[in-house]
C-alpha atoms as a PDB file:
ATOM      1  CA  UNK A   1     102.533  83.452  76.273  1.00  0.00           C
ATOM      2  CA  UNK A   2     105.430  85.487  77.330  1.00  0.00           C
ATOM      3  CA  UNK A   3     108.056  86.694  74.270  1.00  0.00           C
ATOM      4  CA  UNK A   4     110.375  84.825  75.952  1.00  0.00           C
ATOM      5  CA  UNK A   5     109.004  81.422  75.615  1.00  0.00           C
ATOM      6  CA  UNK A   6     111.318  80.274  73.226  1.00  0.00           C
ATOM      7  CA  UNK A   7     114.446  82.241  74.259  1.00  0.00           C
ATOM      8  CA  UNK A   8     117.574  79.534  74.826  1.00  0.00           C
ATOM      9  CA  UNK A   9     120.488  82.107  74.726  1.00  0.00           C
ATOM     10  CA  UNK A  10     120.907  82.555  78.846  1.00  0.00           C
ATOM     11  CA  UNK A  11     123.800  82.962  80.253  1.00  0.00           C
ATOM     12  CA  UNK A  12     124.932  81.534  84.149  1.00  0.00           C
ATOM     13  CA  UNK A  13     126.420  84.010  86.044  1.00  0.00           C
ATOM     14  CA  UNK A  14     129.292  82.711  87.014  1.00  0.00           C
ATOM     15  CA  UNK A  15     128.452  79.361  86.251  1.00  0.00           C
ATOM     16  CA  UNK A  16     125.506  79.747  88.360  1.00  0.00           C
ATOM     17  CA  UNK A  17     122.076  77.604  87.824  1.00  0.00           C
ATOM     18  CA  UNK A  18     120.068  79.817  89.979  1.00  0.00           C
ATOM     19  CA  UNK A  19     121.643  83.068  88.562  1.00  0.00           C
ATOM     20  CA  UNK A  20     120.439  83.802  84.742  1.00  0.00           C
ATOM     21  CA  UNK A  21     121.509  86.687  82.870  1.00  0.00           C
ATOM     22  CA  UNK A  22     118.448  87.382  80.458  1.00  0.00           C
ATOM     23  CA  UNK A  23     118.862  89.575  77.453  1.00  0.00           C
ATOM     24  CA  UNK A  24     115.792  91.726  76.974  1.00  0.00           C
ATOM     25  CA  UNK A  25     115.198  93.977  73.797  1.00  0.00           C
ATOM     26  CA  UNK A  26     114.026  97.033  76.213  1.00  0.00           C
ATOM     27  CA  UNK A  27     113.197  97.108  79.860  1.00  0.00           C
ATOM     28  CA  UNK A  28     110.880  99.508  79.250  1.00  0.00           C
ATOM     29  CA  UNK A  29     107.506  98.635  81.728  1.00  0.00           C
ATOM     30  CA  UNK A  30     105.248  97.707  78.610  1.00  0.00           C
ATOM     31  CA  UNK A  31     107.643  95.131  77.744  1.00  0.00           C
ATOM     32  CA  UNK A  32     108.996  94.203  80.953  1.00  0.00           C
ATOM     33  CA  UNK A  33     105.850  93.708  83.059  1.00  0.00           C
ATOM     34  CA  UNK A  34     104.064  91.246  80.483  1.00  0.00           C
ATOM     35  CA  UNK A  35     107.498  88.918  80.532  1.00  0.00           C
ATOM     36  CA  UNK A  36     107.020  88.908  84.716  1.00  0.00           C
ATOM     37  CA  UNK A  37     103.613  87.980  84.627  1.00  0.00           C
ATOM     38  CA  UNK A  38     103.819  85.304  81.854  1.00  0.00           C
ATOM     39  CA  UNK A  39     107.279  84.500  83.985  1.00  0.00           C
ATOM     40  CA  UNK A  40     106.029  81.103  84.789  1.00  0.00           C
ATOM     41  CA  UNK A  41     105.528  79.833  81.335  1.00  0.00           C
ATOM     42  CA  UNK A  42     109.513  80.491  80.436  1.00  0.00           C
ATOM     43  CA  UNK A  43     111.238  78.379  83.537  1.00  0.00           C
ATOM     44  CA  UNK A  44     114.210  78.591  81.298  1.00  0.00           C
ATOM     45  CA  UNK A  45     115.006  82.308  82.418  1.00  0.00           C
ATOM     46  CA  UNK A  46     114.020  82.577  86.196  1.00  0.00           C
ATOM     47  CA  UNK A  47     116.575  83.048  88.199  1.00  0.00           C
ATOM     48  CA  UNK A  48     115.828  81.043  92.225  1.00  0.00           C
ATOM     49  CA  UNK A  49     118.606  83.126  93.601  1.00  0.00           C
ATOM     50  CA  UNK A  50     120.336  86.160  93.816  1.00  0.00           C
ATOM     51  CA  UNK A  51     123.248  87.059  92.136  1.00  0.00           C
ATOM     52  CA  UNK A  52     126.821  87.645  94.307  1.00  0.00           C
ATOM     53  CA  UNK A  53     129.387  90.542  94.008  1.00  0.00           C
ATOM     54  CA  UNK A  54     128.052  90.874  90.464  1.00  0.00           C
ATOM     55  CA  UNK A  55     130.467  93.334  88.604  1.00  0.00           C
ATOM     56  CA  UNK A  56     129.292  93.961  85.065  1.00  0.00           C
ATOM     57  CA  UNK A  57     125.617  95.101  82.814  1.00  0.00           C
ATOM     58  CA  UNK A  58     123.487  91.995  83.414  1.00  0.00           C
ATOM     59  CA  UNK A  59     119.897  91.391  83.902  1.00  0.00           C
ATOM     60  CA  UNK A  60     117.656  89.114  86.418  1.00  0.00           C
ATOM     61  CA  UNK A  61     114.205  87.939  86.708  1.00  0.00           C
ATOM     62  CA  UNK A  62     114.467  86.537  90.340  1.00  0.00           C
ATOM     63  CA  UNK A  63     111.634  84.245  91.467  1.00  0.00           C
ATOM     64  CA  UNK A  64     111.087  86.007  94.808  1.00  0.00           C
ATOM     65  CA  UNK A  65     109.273  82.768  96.099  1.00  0.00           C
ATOM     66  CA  UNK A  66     112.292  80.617  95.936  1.00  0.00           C
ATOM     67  CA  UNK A  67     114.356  82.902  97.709  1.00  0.00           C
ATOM     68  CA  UNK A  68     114.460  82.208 101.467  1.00  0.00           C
ATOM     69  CA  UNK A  69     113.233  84.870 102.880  1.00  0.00           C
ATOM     70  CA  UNK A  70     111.753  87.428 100.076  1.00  0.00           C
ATOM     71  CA  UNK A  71     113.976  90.738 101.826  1.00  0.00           C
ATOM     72  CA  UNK A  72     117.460  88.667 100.243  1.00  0.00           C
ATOM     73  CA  UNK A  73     116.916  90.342  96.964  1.00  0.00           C
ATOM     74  CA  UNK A  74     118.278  93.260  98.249  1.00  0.00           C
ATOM     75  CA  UNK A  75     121.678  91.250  99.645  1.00  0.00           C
ATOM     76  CA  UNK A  76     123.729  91.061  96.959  1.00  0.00           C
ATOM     77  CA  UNK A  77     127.369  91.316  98.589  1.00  0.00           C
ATOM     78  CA  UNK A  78     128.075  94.854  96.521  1.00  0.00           C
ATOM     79  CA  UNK A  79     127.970  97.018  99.690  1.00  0.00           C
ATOM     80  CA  UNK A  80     126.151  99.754 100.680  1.00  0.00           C
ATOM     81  CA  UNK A  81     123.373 101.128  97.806  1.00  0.00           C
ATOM     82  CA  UNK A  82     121.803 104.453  97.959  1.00  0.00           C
ATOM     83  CA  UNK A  83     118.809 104.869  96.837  1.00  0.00           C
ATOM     84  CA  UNK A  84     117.920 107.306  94.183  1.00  0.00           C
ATOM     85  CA  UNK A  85     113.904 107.067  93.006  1.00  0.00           C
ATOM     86  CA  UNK A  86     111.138 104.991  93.017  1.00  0.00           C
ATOM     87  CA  UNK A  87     108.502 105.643  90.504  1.00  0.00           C
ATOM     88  CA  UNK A  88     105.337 104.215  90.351  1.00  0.00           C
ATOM     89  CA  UNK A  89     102.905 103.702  87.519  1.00  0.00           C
ATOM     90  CA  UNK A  90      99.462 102.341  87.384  1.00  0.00           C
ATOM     91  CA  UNK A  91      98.387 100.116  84.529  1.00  0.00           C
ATOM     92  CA  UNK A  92      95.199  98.258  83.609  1.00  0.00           C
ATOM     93  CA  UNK A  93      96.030  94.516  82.352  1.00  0.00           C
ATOM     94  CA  UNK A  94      94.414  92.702  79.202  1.00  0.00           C
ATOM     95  CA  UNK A  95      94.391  89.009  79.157  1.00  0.00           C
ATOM     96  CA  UNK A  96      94.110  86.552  76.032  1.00  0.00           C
ATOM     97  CA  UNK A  97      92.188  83.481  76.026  1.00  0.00           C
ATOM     98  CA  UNK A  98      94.614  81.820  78.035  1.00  0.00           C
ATOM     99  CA  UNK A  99      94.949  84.447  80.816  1.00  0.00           C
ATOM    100  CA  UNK A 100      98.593  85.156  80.371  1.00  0.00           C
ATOM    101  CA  UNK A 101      98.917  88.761  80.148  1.00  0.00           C
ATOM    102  CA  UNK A 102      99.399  89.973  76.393  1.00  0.00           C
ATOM    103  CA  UNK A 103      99.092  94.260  77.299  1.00  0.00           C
ATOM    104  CA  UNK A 104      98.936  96.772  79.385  1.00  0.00           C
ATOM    105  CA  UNK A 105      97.344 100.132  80.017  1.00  0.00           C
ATOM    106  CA  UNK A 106      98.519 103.316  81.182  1.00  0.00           C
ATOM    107  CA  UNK A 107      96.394 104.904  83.712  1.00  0.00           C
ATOM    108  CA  UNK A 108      96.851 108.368  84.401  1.00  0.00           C
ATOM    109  CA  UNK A 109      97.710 109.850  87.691  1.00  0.00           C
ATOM    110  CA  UNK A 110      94.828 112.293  87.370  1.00  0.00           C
ATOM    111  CA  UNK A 111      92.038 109.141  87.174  1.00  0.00           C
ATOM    112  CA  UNK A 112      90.584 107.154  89.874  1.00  0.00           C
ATOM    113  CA  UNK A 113      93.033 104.599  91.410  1.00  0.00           C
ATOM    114  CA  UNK A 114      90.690 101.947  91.771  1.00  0.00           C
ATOM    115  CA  UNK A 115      90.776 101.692  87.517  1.00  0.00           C
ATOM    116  CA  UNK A 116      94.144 100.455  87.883  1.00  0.00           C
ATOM    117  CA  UNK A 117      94.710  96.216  88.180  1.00  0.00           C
ATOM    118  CA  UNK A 118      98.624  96.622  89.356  1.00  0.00           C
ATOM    119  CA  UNK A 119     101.232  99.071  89.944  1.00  0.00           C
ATOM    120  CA  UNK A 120     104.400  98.669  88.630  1.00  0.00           C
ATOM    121  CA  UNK A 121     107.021 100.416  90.635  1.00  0.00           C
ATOM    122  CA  UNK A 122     110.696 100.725  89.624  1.00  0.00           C
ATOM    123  CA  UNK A 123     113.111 101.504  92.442  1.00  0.00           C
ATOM    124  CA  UNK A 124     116.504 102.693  91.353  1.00  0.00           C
ATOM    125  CA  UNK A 125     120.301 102.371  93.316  1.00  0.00           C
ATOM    126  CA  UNK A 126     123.811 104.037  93.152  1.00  0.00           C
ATOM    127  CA  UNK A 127     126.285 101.562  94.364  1.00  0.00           C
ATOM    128  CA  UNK A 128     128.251 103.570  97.558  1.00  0.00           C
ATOM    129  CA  UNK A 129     131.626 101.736  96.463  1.00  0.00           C
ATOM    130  CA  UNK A 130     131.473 102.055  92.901  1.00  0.00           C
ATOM    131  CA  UNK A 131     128.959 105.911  92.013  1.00  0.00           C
ATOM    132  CA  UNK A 132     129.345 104.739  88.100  1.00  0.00           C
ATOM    133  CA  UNK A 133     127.259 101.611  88.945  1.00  0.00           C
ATOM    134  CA  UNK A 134     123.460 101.085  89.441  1.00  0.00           C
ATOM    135  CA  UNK A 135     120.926  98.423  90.180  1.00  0.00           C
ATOM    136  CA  UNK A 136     117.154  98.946  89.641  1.00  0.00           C
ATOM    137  CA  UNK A 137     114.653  96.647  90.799  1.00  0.00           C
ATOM    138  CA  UNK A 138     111.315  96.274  88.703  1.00  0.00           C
ATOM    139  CA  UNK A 139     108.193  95.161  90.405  1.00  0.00           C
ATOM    140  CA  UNK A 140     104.571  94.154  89.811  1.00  0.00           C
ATOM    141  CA  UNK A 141     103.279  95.368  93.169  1.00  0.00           C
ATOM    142  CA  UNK A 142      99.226  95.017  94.449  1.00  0.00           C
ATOM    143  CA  UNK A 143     100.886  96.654  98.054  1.00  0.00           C
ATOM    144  CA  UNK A 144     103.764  98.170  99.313  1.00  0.00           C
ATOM    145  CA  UNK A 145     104.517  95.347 101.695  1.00  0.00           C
ATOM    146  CA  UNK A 146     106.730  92.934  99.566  1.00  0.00           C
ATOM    147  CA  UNK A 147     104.936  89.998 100.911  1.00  0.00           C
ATOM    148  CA  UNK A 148     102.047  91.417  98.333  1.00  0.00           C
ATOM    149  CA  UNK A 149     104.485  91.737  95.471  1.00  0.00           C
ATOM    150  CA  UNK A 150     104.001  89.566  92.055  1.00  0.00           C
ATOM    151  CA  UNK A 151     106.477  86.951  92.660  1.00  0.00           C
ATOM    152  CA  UNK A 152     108.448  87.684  89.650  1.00  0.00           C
ATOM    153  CA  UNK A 153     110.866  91.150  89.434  1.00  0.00           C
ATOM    154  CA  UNK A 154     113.506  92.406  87.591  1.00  0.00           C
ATOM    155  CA  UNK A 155     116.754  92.927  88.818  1.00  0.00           C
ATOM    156  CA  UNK A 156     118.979  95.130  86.977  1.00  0.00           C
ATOM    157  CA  UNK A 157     122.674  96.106  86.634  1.00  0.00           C
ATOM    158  CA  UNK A 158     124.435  98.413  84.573  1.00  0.00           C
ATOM    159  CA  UNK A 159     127.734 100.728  84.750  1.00  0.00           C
ATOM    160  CA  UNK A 160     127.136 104.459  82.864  1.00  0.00           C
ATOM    161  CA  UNK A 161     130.506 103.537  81.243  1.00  0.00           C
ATOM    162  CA  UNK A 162     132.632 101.065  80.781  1.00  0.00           C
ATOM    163  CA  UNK A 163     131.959  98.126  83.252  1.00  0.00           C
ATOM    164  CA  UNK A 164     134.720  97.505  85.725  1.00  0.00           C
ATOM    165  CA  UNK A 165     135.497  95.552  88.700  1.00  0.00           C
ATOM    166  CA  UNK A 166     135.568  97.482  92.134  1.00  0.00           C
ATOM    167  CA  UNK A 167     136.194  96.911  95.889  1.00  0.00           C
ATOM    168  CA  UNK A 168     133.525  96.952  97.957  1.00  0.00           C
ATOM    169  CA  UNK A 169     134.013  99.675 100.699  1.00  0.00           C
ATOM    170  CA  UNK A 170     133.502  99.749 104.484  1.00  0.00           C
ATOM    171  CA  UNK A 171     130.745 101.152 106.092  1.00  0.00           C
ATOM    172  CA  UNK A 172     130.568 105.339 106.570  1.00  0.00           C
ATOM    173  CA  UNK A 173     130.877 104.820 110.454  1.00  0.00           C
ATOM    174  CA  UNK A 174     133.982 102.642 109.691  1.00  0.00           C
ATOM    175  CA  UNK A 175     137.242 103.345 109.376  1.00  0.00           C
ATOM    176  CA  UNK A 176     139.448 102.352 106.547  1.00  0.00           C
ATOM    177  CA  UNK A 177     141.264  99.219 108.037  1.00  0.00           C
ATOM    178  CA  UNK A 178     137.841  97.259 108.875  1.00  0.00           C
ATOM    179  CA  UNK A 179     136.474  94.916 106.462  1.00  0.00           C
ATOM    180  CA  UNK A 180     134.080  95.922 103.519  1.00  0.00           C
ATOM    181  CA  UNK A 181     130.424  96.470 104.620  1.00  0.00           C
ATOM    182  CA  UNK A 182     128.244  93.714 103.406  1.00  0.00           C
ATOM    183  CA  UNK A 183     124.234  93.705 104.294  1.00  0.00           C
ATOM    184  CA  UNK A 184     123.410  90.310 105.979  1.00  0.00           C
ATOM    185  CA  UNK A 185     120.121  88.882 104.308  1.00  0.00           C
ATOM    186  CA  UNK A 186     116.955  88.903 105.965  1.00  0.00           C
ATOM    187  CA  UNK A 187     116.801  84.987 105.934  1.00  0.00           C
ATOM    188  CA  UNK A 188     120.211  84.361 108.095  1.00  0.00           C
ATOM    189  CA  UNK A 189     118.435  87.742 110.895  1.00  0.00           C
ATOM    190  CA  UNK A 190     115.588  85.230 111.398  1.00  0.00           C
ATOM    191  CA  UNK A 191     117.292  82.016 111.457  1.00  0.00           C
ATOM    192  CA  UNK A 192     119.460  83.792 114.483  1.00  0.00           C
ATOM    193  CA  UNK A 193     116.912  85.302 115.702  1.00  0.00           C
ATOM    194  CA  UNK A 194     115.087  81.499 116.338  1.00  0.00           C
ATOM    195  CA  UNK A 195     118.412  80.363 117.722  1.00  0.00           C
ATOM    196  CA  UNK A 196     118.767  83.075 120.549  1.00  0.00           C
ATOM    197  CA  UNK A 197     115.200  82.121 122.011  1.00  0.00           C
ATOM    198  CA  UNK A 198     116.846  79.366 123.218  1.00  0.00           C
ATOM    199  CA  UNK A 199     120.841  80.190 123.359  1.00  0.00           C
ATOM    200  CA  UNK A 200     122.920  83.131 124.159  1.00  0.00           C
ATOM    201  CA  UNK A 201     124.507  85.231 121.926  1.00  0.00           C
ATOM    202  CA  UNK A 202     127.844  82.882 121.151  1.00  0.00           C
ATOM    203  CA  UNK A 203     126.193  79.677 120.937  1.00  0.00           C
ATOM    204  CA  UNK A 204     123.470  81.247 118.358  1.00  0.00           C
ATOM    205  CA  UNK A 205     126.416  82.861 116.107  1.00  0.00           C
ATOM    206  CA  UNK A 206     128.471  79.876 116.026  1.00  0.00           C
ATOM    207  CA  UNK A 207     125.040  78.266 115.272  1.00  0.00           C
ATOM    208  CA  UNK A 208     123.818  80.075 112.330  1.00  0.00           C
ATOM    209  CA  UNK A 209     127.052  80.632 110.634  1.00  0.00           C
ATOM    210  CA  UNK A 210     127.275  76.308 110.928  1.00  0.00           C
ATOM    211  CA  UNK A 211     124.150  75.895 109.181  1.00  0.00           C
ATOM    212  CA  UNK A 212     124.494  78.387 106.837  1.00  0.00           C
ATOM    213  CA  UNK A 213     127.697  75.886 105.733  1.00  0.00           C
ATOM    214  CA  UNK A 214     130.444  77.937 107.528  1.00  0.00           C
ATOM    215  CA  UNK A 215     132.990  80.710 106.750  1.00  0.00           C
ATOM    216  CA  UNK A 216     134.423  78.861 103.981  1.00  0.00           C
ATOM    217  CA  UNK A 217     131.149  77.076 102.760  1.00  0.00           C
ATOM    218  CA  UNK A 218     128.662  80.137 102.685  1.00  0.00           C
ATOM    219  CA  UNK A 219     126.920  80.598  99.203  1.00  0.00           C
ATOM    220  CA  UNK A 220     127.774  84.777 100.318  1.00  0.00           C
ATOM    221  CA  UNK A 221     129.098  86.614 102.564  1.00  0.00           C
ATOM    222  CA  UNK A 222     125.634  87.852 102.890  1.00  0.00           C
ATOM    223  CA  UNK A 223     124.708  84.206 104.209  1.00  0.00           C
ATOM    224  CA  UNK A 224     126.718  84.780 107.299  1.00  0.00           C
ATOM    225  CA  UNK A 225     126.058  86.420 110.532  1.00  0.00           C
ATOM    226  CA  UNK A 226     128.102  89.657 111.000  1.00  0.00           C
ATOM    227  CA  UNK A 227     129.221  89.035 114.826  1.00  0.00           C
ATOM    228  CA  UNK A 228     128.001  89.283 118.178  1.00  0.00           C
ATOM    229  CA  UNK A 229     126.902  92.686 118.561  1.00  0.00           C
ATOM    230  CA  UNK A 230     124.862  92.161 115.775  1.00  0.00           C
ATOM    231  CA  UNK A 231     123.297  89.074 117.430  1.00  0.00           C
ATOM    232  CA  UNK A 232     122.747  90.672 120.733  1.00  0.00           C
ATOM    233  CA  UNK A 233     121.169  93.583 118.478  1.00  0.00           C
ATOM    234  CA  UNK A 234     118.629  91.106 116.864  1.00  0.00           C
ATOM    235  CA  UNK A 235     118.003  89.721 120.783  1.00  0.00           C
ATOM    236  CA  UNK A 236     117.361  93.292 122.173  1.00  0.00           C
ATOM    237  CA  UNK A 237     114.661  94.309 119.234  1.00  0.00           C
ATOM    238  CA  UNK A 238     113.005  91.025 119.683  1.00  0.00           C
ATOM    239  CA  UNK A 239     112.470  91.315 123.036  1.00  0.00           C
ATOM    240  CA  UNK A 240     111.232  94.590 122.929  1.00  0.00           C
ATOM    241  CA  UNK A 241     108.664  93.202 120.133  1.00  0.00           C
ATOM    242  CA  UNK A 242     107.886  89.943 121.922  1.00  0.00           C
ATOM    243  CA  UNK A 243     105.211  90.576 124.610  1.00  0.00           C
ATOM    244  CA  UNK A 244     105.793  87.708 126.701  1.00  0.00           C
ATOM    245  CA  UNK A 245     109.238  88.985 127.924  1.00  0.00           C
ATOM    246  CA  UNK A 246     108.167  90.030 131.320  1.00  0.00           C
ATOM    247  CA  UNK A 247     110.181  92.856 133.279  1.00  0.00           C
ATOM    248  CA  UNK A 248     111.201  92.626 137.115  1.00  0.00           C
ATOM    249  CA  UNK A 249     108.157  93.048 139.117  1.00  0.00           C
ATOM    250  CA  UNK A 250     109.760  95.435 141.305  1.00  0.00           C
ATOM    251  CA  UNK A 251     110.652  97.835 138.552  1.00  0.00           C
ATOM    252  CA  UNK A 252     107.035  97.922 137.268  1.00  0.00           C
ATOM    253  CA  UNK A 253     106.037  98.281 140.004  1.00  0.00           C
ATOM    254  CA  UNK A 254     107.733 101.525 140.671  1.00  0.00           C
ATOM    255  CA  UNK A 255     106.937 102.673 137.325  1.00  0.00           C
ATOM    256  CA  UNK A 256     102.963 102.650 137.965  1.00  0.00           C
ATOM    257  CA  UNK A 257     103.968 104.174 141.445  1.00  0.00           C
ATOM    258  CA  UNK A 258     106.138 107.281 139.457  1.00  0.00           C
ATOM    259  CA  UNK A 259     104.239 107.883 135.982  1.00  0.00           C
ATOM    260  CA  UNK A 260     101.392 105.339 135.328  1.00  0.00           C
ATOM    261  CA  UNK A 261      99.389 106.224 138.430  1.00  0.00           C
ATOM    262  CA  UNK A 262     100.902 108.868 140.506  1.00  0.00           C
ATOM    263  CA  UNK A 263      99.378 109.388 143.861  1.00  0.00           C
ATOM    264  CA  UNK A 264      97.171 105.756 143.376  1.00  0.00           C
ATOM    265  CA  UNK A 265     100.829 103.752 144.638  1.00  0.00           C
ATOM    266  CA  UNK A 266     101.363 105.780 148.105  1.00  0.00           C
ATOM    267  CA  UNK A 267     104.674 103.451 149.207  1.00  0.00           C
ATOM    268  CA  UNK A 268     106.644 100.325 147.711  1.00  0.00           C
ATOM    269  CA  UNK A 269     108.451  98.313 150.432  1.00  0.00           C
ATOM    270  CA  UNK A 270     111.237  96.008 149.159  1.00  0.00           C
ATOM    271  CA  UNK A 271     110.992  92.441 151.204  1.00  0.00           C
ATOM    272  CA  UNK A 272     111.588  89.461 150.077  1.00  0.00           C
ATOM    273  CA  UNK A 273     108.309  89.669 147.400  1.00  0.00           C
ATOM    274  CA  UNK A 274     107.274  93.786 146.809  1.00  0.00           C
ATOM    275  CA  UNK A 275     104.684  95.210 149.304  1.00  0.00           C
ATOM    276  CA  UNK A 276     102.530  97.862 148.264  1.00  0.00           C
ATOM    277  CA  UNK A 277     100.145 100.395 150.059  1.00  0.00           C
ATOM    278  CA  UNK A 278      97.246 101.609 148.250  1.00  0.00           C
ATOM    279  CA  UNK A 279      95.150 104.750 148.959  1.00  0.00           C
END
């Protein structure tokens, strides 16, 4: 049973449903990690969404399943973050006799990974706009690849001082008159990125920024699509992923001729369909 199975005192953030502050008594990992794995027996603390522009100490457990696409929990409309460690510790888990998760054991970096049942990593942030404010992210990983994570992780704010509200700067390769960088969540990249398989650039902006509820009906600013260069962006690295994008015949034809198989390709005539002599 998780220690916070009878906790009531949550706060929304910002009136939020999806966005609970939790108070923890340390976030220490041999506290922490037990409340993440037990998560799903305290529904009254998980958080289904991330929160925005949030400005003060607070503290998440964000249900990375509800989340539509799991990459958003980085997106949280604060700007650019920096990171600045990720530490990882192995730990052995003991169960009780109704396999929620009641300790853990340290295993040492000198003994045999394999003893280990998860690894708890804990990646740490300095906010670009603000250097007095941090985020770290606490997760119960089994891989690297968040797709493997424990769907349950703690997200973490906290000023060194005094907490304080801040603007949120423009990118580095920005100059000071354009609008306050603001990473676009992995959710609304794919959504586009469906849209321009069948529509150009314009038509696929306009598209996703309509379902996402439009300028003024966005959840975040992270919900919407930056512009059109970054939609032609996401159409140029999916075609160089997608193997059914074929290039003009002539062209590869000309490449086999120059690098592929030099001296194989003696002559490429250009008629109304490419004629080549072979040796």
């Amino acid at each position: 049973m998780s220690p916070l199975k009878d906790k009531e005192d949550v706060t929304l953030f910002n009136g939020n449903p999806r966005c609970k502050i939790v108070k923890l008594d340390t976030l220490e990992n041999l506290h922490v990690v037990p409340i993440l794995m037990n998560g799903r027996d305290t529904p009254n603390i998980i958080s289904t969404g991330v929160p925005t522009r949030c400005q003060e100490d607070a503290s998440f457990i964000i249900d990375l399943d509800a989340l539509d696409s799991r990459e958003d929990i980085y997106c949280d409309d604060n700007g650019v973050w920096v990171a600045t460690g990720c530490k990882s510790k192995r730990f052995t888990i003991e169960r009780g006799p109704d396999n929620e998760v009641v300790s853990l054991t340290k295993v040492a970096s000198s003994e045999d990974a394999s003893l280990a049942d998860v690894t708890v990593c804990r990646r740490t942030y300095r906010c670009k706009s603000c250097p007095t404010y941090h985020r770290t992210i606490v997760s119960v990983e089994y891989t690297k690849d968040i797709q493997q994570w424990f769907p349950l992780v703690l997200l973490t704010y906290y000023f060194d001082g005094t907490p304080m509200k801040f603007e949120v700067k423009a990118h580095g390769n920005r100059n000071r008159n354009n609008l306050a960088h603001v990473r676009t969540k992995q959710s609304t990249k794919d959504v586009m990125a469906e849209k321009l398989k069948q529509q150009g650039t314009k038509r696929a902006l306009f598209q996703t920024v309509k379902q996402a509820g439009g300028v003024c009906g966005a959840d975040s600013q992270s919900s919407l699509p930056r512009n059109v260069r970054q939609a032609a962006h996401i159409k140029k690295k999916a075609s160089q992923k997608d193997p059914s994008v074929h290039k003009d015949p002539l062209a590869s034809v000309l490449e086999l001729q120059k690098s592929t198989f030099p001296g194989f390709i003696r002559d490429v005539t250009c008629n109304d369909l490419p004629t080549v002599t072979l040796h």
